[in-house]
Protein backbone atom coordinates (compact mmCIF):
# COMPACT_ATOMS: atom_id res chain seq x y z
CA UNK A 1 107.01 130.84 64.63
CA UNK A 2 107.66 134.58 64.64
CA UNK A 3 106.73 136.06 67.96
CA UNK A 4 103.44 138.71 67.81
CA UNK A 5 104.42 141.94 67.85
CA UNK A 6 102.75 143.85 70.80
CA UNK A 7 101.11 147.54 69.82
CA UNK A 8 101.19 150.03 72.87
CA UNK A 9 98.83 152.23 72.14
CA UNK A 10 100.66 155.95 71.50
CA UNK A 11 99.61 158.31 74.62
CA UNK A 12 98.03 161.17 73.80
CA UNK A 13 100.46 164.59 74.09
CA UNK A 14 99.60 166.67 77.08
CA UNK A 15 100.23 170.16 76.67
CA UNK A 16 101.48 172.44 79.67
CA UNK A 17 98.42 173.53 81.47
CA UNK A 18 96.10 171.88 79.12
CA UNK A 19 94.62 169.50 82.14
CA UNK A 20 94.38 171.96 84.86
CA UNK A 21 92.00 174.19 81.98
CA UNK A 22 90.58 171.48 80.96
CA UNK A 23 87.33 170.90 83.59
CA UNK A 24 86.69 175.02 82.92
CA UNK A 25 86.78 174.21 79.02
CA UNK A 26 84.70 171.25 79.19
CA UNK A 27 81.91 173.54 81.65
CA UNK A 28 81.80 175.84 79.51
CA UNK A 29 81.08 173.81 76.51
CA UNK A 30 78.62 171.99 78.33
CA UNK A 31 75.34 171.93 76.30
CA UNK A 32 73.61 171.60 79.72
CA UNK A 33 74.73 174.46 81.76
CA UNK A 34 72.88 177.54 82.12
CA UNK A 35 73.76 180.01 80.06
CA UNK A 36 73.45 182.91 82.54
CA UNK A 37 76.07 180.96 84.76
CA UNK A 38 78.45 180.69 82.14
CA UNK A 39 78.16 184.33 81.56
CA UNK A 40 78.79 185.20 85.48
CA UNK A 41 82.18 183.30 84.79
CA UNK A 42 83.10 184.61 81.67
CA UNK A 43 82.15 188.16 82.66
CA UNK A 44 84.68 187.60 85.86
CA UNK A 45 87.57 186.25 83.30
CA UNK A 46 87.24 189.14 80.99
CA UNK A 47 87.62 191.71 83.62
CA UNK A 48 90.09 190.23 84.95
CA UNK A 49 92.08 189.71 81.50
CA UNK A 50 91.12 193.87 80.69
CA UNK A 51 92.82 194.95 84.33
CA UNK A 52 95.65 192.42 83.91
CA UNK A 53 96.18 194.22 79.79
CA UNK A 54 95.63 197.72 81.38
CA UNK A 55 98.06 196.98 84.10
CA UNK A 56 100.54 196.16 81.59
CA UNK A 57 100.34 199.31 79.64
CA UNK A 58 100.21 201.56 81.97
CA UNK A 59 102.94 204.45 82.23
CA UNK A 60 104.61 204.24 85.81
CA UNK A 61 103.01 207.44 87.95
CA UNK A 62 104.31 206.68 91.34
CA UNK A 63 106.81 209.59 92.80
CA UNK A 64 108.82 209.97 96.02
CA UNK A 65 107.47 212.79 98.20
CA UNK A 66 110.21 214.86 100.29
CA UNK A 67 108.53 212.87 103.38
CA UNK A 68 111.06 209.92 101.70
CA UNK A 69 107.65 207.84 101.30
CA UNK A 70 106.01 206.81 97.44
CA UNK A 71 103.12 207.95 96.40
CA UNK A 72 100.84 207.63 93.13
CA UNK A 73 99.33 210.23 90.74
CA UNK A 74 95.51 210.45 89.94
CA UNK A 75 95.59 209.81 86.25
CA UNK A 76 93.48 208.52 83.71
CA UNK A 77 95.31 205.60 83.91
CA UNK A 78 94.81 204.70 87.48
CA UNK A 79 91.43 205.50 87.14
CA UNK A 80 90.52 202.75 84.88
CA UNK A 81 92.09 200.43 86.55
CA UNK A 82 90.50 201.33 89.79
CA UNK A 83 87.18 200.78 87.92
CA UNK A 84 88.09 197.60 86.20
CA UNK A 85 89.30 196.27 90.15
CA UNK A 86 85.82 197.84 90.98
CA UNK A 87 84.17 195.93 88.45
CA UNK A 88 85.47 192.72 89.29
CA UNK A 89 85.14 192.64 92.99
CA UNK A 90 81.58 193.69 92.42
CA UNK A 91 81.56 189.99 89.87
CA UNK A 92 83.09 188.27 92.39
CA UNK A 93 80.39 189.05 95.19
CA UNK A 94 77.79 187.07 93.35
CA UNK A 95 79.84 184.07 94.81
CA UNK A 96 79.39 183.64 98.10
CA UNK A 97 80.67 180.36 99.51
CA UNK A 98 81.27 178.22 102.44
CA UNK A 99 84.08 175.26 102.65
CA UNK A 100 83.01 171.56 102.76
CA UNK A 101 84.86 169.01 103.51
CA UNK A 102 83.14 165.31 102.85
CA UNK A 103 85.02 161.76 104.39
CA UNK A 104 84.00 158.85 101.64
CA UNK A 105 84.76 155.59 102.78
CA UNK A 106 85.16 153.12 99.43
CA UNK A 107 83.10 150.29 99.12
CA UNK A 108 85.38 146.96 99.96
CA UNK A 109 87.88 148.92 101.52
CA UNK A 110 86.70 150.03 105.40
CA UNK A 111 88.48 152.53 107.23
CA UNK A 112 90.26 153.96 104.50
CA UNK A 113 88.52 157.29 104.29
CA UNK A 114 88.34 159.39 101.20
CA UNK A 115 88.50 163.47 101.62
CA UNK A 116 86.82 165.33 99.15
CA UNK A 117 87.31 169.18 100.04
CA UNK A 118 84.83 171.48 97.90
CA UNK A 119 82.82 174.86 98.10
CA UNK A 120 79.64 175.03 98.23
CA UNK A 121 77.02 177.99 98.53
CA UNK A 122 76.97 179.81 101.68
CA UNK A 123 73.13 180.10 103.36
CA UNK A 124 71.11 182.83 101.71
CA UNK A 125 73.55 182.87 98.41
CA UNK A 126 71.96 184.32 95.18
CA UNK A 127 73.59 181.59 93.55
CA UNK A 128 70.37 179.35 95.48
CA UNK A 129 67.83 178.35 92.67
CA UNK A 130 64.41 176.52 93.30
CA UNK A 131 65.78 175.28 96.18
CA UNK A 132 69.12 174.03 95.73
CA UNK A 133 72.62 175.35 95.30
CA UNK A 134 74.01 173.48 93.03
CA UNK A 135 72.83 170.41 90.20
CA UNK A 136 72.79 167.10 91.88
CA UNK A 137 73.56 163.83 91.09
CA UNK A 138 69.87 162.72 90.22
CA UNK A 139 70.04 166.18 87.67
CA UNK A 140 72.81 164.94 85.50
CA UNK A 141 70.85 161.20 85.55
CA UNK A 142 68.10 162.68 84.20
CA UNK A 143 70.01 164.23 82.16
CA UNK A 144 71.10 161.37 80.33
CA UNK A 145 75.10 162.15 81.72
CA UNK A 146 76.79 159.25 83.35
CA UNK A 147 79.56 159.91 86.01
CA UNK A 148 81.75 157.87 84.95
CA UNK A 149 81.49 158.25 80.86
CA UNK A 150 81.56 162.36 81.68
CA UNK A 151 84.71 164.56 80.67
CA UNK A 152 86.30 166.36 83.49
CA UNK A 153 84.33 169.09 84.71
CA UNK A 154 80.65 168.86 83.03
CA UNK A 155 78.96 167.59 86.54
CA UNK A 156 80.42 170.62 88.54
CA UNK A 157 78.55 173.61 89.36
CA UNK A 158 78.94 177.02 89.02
CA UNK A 159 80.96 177.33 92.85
CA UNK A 160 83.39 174.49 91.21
CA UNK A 161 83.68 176.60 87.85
CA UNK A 162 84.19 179.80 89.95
CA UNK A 163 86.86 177.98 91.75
CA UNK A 164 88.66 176.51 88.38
CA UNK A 165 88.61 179.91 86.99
CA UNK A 166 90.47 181.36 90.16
CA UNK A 167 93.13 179.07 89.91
CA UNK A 168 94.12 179.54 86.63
CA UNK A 169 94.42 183.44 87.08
CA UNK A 170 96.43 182.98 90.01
CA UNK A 171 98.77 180.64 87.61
CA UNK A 172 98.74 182.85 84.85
CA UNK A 173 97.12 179.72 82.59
CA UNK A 174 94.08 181.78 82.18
CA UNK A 175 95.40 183.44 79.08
CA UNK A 176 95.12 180.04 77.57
CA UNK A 177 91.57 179.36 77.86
CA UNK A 178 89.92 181.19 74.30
CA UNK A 179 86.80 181.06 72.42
CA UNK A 180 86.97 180.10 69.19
CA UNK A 181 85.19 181.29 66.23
CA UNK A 182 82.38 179.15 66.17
CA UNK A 183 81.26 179.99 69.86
CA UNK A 184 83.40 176.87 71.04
CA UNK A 185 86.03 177.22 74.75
CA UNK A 186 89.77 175.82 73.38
CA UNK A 187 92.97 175.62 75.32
CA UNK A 188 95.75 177.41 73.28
CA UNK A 189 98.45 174.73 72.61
CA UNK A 190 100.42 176.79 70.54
CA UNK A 191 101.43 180.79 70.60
CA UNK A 192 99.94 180.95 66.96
CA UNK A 193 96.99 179.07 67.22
CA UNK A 194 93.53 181.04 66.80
CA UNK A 195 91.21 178.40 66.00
CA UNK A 196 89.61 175.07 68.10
CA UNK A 197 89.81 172.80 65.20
CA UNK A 198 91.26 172.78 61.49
CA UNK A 199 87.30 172.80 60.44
CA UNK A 200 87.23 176.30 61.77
CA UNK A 201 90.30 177.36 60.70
CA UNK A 202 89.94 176.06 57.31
CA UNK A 203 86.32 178.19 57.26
CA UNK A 204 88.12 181.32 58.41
CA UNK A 205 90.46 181.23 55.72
CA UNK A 206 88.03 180.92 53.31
CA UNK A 207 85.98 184.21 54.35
CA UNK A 208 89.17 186.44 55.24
CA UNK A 209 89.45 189.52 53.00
CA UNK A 210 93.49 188.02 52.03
CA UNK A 211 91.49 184.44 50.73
CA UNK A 212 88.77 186.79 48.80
CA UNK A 213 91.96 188.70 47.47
CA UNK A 214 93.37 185.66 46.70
CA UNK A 215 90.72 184.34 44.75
CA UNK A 216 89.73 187.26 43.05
CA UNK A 217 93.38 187.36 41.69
CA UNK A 218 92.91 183.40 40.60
CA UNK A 219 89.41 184.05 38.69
CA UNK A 220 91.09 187.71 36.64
CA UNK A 221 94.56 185.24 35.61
CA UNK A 222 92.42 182.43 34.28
CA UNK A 223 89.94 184.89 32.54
CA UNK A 224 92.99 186.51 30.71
CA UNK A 225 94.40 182.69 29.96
CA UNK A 226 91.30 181.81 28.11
CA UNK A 227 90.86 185.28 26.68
CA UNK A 228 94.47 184.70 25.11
CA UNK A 229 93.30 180.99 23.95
CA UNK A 230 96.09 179.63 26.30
CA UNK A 231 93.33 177.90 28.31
CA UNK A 232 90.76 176.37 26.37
């Protein structure tokens, strides 16, 4: 009797950076999160992105005075990105946070402690709402989200999306978190992609002044084929 062939199910591809963006993606897709907070992060991410892109540009203005020390020029250019640095350390005092550090000890397994390390709102933080600092466990139950069926990321708060999005400017992965089109977060797998999904892509296309072009050029040839009779 032929021996059963055994399937191992294919793993999915992992893309470089794709799982330390993913818990920011997933937050900010969340249907549950406020609004305003995801605005607080994005507003910190697209400052930062504007002062990183400014940075780039800019034309060097630095000179060597005859003390033998470097100086910069004032010019427009330093300017704006002394703003843009204002602008974002003026973001980033919203958050205002205090280091926790929790010891979990597993049930059926004594002694062998669990450390969680997290940040949390400090005492008197705006980010304090009705009370609390951050959505609790019996918030996401009522919610209808289960811990254990959730993607990573969608039960942290704000201070843990604040904390995500830190990390991946310091690692430069930043660049790779996008919104798409249709309003949707997407990590960037690929240097050409644009779009979250082939749905969106596909609907892009199809409204792009080169598709209209494309059709319009379609509809005039088959007009002139069945004004010749070649095309009945």
């Amino acid at each position: 009797m032929p021996k059963a062939e055994s399937r191992i199910p294919e793993k999915q591809r992992e893309y470089q950076g794709e799982k330390n963006a993913e818990a920011l993606v997933n937050w900010l897709n969340a249907p549950h999160v406020e609004e305003a907070a995801k605005k607080r992060i994005r507003t910190v991410v697209g400052l930062f992105l504007q002062l990183w892109m400014h940075k780039g540009q800019m034309k060097d203005s630095t000179f060597q005075g005859k003390d033998g020390y470097w100086y910069e020029s004032h010019t427009p250019d330093t300017k704006k990105r002394d703003d843009l640095k204002k602008e974002l350390d003026k973001a980033l005092s919203y958050y205002r946070m205090i280091p926790s550090v929790l010891l979990l000890e597993p049930e059926g397994k004594p002694r062998e402690w669990l450390v969680l390390v997290s940040w949390t709102p400090a005492p008197g933080s705006r980010m304090k709402r009705n009370g609390k600092s951050e959505p609790t466990f019996e918030d996401f139950e009522a919610l209808g989200i289960a811990e254990e069926d959730s993607p990573p990321g969608v039960q942290m708060g704000e201070s843990g999306a604040i904390k995500n999005a830190l990390e991946l400017i310091e690692s430069g992965l930043i660049t790779k978190v996008t919104r798409c089109r249709c309003g949707k977060f997407f990590f960037i797998k690929f240097s050409h992609q644009r779009f979250c999904s082939g749905k969106c892509r596909i609907a892009e296309f199809r409204n792009s002044d080169e598709a209209r072009r494309k059709r319009n050029e379609y509809a005039r040839k088959l007009y002139h084929l069945h004004k010749s009779g070649k095309v009945k």
